[in-house]
C-alpha atoms as a PDB file:
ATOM      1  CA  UNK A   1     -19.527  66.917-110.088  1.00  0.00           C
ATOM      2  CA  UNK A   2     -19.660  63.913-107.692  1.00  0.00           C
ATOM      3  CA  UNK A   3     -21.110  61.703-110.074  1.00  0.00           C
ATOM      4  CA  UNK A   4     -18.063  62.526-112.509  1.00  0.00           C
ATOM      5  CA  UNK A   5     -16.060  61.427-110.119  1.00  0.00           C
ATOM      6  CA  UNK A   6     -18.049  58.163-109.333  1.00  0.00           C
ATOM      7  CA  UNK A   7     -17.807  56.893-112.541  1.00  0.00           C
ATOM      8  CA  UNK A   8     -14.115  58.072-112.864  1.00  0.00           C
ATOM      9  CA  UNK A   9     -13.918  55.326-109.588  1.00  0.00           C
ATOM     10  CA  UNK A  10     -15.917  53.072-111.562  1.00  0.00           C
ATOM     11  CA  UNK A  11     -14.167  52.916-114.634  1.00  0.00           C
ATOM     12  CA  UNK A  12     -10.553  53.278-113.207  1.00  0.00           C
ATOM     13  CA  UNK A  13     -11.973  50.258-111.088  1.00  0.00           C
ATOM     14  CA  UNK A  14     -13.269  47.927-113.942  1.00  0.00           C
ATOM     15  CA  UNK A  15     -10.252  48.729-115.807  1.00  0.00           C
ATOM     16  CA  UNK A  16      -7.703  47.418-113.080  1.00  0.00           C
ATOM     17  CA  UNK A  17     -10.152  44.100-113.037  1.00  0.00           C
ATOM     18  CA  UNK A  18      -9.602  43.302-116.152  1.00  0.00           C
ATOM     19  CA  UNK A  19      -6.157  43.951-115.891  1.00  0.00           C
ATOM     20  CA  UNK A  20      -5.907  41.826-113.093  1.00  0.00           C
ATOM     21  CA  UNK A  21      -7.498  38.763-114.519  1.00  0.00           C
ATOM     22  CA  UNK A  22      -5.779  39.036-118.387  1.00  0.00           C
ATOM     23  CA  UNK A  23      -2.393  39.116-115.536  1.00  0.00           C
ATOM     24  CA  UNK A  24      -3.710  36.040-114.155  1.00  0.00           C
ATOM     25  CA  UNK A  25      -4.517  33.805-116.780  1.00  0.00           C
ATOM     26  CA  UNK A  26      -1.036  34.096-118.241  1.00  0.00           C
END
């Protein structure tokens, strides 16, 4: 059950990165 959540973190995490840098090279 941990691990679900770990890559829940993970993915919620990569997804706000790329969000970030599409943000930031407009």
């Amino acid at each position: 059950m941990a691990n679900a959540i770990e890559n829940l973190f993970i993915v919620l995490i990569s997804q706000l990165n790329i969000y970030l840098n599409y943000s930031n090279s407009l």
